[in-house]
PDB file of N, CA and C in Angstrom:
ATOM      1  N   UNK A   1       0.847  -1.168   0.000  1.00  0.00           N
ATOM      2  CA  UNK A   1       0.000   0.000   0.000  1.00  0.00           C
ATOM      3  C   UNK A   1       0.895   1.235   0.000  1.00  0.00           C
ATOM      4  N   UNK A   2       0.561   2.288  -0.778  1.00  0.00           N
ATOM      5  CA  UNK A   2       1.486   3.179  -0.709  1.00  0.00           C
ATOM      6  C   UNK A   2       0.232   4.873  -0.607  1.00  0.00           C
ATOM      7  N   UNK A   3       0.657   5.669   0.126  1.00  0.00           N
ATOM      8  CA  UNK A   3       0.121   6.681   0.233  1.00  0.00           C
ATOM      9  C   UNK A   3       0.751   7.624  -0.419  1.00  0.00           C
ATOM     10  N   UNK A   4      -0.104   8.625  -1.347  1.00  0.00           N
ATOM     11  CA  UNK A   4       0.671   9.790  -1.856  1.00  0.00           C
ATOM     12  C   UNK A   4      -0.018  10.862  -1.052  1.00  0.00           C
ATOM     13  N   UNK A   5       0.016  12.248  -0.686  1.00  0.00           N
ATOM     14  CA  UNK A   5      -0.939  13.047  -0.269  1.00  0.00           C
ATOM     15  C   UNK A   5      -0.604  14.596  -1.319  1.00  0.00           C
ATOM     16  N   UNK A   6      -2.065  14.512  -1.388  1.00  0.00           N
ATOM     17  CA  UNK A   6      -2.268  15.619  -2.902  1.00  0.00           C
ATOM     18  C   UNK A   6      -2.708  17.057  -2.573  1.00  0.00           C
ATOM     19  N   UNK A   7      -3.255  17.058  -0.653  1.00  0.00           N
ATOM     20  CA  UNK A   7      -3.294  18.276  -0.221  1.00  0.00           C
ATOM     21  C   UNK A   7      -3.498  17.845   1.213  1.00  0.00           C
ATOM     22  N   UNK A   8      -2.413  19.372   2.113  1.00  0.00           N
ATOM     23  CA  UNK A   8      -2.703  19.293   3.353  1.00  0.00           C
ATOM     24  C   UNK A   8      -2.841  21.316   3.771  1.00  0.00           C
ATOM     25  N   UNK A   9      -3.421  20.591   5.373  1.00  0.00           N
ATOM     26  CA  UNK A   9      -3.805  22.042   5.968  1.00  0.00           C
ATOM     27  C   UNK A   9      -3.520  21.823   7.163  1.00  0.00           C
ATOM     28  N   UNK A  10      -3.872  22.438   8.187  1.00  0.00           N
ATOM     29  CA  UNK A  10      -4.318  22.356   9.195  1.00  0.00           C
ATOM     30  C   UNK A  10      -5.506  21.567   9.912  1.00  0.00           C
ATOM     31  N   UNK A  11      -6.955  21.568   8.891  1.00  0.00           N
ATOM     32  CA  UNK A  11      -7.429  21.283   9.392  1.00  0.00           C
ATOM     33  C   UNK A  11      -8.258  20.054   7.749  1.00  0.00           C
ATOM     34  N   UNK A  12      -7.516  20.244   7.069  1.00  0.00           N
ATOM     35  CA  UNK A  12      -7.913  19.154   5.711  1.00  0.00           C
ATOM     36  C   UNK A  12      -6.704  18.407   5.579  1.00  0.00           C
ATOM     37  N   UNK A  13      -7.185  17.027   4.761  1.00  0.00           N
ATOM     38  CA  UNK A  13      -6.053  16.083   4.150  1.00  0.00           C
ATOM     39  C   UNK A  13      -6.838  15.398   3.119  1.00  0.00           C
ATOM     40  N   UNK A  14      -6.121  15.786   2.240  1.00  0.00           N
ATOM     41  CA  UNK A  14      -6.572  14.286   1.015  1.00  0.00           C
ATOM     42  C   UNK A  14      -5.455  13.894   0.311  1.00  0.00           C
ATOM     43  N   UNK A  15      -5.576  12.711   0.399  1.00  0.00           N
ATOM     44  CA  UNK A  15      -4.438  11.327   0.522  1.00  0.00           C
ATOM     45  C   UNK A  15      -5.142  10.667  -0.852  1.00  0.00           C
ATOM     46  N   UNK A  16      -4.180  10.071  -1.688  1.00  0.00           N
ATOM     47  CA  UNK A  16      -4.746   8.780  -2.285  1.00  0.00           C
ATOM     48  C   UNK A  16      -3.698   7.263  -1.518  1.00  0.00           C
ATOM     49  N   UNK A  17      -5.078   6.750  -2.152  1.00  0.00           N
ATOM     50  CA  UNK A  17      -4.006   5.413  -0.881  1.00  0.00           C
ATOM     51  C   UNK A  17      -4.583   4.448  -2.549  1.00  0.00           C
ATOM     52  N   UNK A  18      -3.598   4.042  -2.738  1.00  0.00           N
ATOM     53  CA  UNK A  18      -2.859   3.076  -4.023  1.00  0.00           C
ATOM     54  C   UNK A  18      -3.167   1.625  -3.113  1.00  0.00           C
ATOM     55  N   UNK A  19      -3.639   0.877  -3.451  1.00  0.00           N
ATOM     56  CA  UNK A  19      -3.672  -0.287  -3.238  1.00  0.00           C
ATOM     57  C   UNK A  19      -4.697  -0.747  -2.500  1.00  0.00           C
ATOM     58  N   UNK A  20      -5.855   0.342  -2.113  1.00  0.00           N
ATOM     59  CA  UNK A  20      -7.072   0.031  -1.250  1.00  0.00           C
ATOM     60  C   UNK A  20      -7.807  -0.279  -2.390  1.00  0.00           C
ATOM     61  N   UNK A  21      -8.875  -0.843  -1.570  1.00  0.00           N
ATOM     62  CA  UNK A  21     -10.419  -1.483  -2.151  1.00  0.00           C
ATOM     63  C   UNK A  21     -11.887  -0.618  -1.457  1.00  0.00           C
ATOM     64  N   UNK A  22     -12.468  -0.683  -1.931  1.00  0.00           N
ATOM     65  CA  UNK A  22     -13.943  -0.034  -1.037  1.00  0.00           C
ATOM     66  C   UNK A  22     -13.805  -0.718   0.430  1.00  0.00           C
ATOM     67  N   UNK A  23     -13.366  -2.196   0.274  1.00  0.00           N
ATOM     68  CA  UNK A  23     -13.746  -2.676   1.923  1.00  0.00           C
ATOM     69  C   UNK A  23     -12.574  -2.024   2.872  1.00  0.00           C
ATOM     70  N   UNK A  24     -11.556  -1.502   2.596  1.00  0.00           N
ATOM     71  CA  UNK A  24     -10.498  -0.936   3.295  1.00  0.00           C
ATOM     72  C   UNK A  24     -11.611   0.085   3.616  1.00  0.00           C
ATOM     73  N   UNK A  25     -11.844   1.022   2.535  1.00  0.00           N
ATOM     74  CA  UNK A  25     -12.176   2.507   2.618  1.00  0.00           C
ATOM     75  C   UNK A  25     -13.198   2.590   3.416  1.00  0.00           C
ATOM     76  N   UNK A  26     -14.065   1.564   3.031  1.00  0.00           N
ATOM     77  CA  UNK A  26     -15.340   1.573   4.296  1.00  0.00           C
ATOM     78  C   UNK A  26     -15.206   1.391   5.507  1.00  0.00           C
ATOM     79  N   UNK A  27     -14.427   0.748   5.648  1.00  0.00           N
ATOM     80  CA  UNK A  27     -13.687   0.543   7.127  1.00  0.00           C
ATOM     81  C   UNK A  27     -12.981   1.966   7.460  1.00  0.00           C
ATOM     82  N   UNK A  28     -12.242   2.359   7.086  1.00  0.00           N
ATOM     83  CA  UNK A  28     -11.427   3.392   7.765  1.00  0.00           C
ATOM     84  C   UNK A  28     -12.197   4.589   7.234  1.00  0.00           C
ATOM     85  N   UNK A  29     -13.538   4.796   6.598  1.00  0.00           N
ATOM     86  CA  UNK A  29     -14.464   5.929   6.561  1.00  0.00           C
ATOM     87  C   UNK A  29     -15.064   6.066   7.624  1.00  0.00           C
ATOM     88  N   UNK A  30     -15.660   4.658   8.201  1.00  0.00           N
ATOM     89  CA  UNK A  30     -16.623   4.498   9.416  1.00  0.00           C
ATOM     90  C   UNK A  30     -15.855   4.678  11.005  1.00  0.00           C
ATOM     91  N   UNK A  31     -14.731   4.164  10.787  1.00  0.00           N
ATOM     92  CA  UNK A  31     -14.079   5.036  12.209  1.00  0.00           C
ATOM     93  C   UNK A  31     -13.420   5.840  11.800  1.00  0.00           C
ATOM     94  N   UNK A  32     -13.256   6.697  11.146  1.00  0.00           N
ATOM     95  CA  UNK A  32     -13.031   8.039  11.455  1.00  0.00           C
ATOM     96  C   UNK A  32     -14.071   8.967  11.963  1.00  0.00           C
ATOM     97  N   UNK A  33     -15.742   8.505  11.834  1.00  0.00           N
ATOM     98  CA  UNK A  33     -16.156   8.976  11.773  1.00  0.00           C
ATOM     99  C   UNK A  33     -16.302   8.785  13.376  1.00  0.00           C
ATOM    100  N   UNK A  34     -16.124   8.204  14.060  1.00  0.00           N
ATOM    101  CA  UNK A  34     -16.354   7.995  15.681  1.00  0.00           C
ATOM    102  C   UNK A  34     -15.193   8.746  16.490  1.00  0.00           C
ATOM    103  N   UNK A  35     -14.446   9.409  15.445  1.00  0.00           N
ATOM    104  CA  UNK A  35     -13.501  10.210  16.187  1.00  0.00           C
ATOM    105  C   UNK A  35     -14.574  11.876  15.937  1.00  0.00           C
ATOM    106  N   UNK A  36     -14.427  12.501  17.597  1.00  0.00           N
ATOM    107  CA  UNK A  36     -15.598  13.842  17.563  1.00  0.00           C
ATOM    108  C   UNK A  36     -14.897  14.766  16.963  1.00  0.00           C
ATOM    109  N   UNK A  37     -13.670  14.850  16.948  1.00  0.00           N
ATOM    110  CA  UNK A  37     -13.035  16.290  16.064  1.00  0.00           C
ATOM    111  C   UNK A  37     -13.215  15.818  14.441  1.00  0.00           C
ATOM    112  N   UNK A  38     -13.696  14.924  13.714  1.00  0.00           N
ATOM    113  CA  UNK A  38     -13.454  14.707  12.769  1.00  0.00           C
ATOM    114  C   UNK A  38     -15.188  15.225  11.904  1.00  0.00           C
ATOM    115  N   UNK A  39     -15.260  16.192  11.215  1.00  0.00           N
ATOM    116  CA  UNK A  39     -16.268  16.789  10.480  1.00  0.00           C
ATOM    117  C   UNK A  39     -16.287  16.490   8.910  1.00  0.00           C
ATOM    118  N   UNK A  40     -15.452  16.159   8.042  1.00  0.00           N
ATOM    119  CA  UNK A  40     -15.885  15.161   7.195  1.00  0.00           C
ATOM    120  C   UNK A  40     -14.633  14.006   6.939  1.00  0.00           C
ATOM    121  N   UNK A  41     -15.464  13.138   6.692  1.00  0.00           N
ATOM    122  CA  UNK A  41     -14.946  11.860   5.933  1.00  0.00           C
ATOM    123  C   UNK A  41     -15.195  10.844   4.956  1.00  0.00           C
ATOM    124  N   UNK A  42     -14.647  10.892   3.709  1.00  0.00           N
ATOM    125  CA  UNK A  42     -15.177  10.340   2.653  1.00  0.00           C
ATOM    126  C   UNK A  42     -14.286  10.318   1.632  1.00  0.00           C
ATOM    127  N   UNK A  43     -14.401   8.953   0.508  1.00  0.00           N
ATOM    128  CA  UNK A  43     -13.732   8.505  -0.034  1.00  0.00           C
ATOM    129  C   UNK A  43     -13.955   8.557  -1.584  1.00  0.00           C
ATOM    130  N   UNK A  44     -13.391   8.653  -2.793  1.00  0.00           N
ATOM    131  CA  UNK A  44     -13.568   8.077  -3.673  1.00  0.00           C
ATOM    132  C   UNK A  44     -12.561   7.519  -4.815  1.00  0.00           C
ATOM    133  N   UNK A  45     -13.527   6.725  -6.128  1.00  0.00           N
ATOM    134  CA  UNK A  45     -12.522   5.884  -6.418  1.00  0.00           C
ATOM    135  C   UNK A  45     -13.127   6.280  -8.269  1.00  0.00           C
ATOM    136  N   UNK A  46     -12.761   7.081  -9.129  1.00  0.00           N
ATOM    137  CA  UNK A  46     -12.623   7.695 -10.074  1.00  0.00           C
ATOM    138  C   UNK A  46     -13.035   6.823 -11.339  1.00  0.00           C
ATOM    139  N   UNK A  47     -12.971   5.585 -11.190  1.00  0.00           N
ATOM    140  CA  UNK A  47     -12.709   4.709 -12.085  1.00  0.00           C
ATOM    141  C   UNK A  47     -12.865   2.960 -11.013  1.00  0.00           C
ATOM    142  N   UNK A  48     -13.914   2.448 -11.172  1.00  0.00           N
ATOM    143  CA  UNK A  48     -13.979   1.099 -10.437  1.00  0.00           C
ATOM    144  C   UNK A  48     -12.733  -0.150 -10.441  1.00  0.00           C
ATOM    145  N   UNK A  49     -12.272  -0.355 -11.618  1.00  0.00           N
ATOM    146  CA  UNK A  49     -11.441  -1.088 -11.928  1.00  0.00           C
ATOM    147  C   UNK A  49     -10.074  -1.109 -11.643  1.00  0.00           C
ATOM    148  N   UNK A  50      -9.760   0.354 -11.939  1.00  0.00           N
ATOM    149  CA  UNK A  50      -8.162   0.948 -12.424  1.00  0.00           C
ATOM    150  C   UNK A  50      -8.153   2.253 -11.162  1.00  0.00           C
ATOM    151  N   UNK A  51      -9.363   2.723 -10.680  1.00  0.00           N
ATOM    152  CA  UNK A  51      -9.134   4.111 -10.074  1.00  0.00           C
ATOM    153  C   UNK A  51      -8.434   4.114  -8.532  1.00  0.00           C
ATOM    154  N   UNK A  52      -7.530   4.905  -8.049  1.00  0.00           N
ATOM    155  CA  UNK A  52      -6.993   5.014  -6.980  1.00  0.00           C
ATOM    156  C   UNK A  52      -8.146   5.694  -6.108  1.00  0.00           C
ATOM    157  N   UNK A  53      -8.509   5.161  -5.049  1.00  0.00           N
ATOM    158  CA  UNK A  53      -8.874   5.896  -4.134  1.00  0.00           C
ATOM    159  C   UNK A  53      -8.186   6.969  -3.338  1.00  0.00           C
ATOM    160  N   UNK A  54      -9.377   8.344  -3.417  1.00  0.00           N
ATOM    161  CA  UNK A  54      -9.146   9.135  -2.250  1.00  0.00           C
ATOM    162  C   UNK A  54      -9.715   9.827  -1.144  1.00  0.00           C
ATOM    163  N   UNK A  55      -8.770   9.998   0.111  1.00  0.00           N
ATOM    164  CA  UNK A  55      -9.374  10.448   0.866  1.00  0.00           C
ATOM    165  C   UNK A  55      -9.753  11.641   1.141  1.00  0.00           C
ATOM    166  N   UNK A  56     -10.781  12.288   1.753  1.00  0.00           N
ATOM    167  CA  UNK A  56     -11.017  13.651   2.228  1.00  0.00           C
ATOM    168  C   UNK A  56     -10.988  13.733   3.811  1.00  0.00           C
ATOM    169  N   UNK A  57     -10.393  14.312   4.724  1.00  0.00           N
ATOM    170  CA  UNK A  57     -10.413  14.417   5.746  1.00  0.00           C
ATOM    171  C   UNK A  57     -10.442  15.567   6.437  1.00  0.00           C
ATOM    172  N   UNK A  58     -11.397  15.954   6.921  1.00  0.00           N
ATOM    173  CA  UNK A  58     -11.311  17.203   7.524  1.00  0.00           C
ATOM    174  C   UNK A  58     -11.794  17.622   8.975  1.00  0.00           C
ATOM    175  N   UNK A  59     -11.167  18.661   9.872  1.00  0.00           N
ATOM    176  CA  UNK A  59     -11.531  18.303  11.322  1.00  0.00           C
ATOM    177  C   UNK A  59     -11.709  19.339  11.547  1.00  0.00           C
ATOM    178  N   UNK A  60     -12.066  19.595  13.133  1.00  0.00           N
ATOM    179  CA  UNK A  60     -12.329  21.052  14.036  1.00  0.00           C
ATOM    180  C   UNK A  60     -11.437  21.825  14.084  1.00  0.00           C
ATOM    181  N   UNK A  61      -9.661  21.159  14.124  1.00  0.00           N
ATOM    182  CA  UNK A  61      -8.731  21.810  14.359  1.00  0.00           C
ATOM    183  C   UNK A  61      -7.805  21.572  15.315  1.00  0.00           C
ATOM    184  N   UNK A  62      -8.365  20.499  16.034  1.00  0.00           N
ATOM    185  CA  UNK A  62      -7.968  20.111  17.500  1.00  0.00           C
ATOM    186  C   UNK A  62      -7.220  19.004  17.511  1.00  0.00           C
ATOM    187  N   UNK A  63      -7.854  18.497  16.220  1.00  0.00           N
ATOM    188  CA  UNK A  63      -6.445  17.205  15.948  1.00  0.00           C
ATOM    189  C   UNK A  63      -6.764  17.495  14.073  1.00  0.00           C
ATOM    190  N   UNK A  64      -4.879  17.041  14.075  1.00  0.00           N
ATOM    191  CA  UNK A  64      -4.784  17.628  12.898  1.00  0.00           C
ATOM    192  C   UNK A  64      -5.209  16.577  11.880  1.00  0.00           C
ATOM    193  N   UNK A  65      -5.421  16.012  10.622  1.00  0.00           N
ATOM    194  CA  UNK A  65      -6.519  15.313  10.006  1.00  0.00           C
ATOM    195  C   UNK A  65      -5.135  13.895   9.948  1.00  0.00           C
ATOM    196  N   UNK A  66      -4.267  14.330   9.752  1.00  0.00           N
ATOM    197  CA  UNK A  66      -3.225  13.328   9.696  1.00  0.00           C
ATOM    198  C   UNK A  66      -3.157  12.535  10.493  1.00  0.00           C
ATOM    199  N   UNK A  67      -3.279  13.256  11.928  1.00  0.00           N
ATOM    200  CA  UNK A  67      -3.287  12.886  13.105  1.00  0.00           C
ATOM    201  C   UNK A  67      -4.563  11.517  13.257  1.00  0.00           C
ATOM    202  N   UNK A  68      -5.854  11.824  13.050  1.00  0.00           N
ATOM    203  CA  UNK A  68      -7.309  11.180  12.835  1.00  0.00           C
ATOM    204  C   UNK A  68      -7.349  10.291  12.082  1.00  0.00           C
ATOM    205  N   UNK A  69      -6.082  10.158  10.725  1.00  0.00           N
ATOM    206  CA  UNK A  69      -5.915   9.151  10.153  1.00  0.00           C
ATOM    207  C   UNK A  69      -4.936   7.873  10.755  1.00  0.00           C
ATOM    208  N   UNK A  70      -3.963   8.378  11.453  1.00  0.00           N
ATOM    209  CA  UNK A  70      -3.130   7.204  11.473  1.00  0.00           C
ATOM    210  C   UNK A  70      -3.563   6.764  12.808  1.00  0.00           C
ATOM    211  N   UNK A  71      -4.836   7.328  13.671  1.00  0.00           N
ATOM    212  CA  UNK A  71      -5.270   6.875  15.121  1.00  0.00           C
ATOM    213  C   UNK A  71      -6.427   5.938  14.840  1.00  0.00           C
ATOM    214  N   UNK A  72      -7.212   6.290  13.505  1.00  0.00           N
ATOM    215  CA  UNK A  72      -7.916   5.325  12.697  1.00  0.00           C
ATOM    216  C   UNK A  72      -7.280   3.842  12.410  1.00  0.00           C
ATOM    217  N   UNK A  73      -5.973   4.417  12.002  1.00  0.00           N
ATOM    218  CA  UNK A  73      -5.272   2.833  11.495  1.00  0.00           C
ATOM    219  C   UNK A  73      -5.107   1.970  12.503  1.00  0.00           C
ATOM    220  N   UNK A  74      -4.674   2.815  13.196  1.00  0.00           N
ATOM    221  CA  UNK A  74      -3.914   1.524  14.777  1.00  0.00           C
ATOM    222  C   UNK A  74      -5.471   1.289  15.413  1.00  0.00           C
ATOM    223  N   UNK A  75      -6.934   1.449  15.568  1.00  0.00           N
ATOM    224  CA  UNK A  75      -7.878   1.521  15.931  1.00  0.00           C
ATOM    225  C   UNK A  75      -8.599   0.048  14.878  1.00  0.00           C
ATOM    226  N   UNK A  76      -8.332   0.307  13.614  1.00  0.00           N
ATOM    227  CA  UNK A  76      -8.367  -0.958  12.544  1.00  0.00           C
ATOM    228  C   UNK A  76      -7.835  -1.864  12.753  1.00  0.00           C
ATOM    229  N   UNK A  77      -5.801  -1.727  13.434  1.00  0.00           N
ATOM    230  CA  UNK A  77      -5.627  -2.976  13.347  1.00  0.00           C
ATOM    231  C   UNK A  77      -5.445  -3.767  14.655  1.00  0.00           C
ATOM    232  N   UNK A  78      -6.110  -3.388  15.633  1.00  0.00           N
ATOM    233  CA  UNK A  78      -6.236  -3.566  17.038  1.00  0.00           C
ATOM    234  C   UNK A  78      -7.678  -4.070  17.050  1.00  0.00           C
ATOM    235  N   UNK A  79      -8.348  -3.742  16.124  1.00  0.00           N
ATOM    236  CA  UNK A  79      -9.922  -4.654  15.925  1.00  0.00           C
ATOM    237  C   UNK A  79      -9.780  -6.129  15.098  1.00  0.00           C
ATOM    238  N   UNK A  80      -8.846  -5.584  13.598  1.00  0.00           N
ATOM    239  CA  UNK A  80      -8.522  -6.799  13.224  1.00  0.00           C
ATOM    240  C   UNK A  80      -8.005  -7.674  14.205  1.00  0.00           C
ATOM    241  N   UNK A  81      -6.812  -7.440  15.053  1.00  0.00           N
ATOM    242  CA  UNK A  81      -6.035  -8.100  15.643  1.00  0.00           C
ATOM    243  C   UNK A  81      -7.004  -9.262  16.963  1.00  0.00           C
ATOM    244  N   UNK A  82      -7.871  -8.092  17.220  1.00  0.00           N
ATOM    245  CA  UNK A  82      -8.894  -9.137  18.320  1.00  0.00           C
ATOM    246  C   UNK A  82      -9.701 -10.129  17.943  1.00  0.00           C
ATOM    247  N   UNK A  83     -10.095  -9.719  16.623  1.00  0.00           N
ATOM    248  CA  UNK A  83     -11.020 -10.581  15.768  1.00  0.00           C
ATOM    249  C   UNK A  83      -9.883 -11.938  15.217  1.00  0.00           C
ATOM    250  N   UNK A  84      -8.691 -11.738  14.857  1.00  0.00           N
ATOM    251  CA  UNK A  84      -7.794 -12.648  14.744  1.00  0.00           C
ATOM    252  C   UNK A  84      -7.530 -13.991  15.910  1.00  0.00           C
ATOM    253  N   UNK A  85      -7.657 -13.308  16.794  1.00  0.00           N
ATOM    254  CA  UNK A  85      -7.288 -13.741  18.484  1.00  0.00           C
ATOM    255  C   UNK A  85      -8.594 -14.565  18.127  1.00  0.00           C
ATOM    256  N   UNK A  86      -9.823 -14.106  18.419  1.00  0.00           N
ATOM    257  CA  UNK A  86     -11.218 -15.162  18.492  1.00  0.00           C
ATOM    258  C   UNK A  86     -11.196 -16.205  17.281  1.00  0.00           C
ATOM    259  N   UNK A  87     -10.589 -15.648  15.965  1.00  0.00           N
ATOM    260  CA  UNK A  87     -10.873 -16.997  15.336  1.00  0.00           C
ATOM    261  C   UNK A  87     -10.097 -18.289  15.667  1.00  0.00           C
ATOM    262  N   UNK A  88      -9.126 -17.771  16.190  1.00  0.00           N
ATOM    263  CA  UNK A  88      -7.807 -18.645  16.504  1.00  0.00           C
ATOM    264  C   UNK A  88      -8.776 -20.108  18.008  1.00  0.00           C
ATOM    265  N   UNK A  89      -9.289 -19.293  18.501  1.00  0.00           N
ATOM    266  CA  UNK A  89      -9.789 -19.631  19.858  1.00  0.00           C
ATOM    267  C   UNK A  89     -11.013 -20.976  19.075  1.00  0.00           C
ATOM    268  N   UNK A  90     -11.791 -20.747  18.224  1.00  0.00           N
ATOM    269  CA  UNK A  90     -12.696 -21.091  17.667  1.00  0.00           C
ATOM    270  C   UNK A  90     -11.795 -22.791  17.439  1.00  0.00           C
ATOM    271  N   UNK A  91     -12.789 -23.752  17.523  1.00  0.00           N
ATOM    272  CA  UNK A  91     -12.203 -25.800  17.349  1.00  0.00           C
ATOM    273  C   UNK A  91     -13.144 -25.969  15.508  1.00  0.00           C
ATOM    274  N   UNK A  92     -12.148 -26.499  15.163  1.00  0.00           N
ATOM    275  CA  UNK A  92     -12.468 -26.602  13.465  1.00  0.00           C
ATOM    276  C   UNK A  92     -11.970 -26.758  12.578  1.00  0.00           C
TER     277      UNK A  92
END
């Protein structure tokens, strides 16, 4: 996965992230959105097949959007990671 970022601010970021799918994006659209400084979040993908997704991120100011993204990630893979743990637990 590789991230390029095509604009930043203070309180905006939009990122394309090369190697995502909708199910990444839906995932890391929906918790961002459970973070309260975070006022928009949303993704798109230009072209279904071939198109890079991108992100829009934008906040109150209080955390910077970069910030909301990579607290998203470790929040993703600390859910994956538990959900990993239970299948493991599971006889089959």
């Amino acid at each position: 996965m590789e991230l390029n970022v095509l604009e930043e601010s203070p309180k905006r970021l939009v990122v394309e992230v090369k190697g995502a799918n909708h199910t990444l994006c839906n995932a890391v659209k929906a918790e961002l959105w459970n973070n309260r400084h975070v006022k928009v979040a949303t993704y798109s993908i230009s072209h279904p097949l071939i198109g890079i997704p991108k992100f829009l991120v934008e906040t109150d100011g209080e955390v910077k959007p970069r910030k909301a993204m990579a607290d998203t990630a470790s929040k993703l893979a600390e859910t994956a990671s538990g959900l990993k743990k239970e299948f493991k637990k599971l006889k089959g």
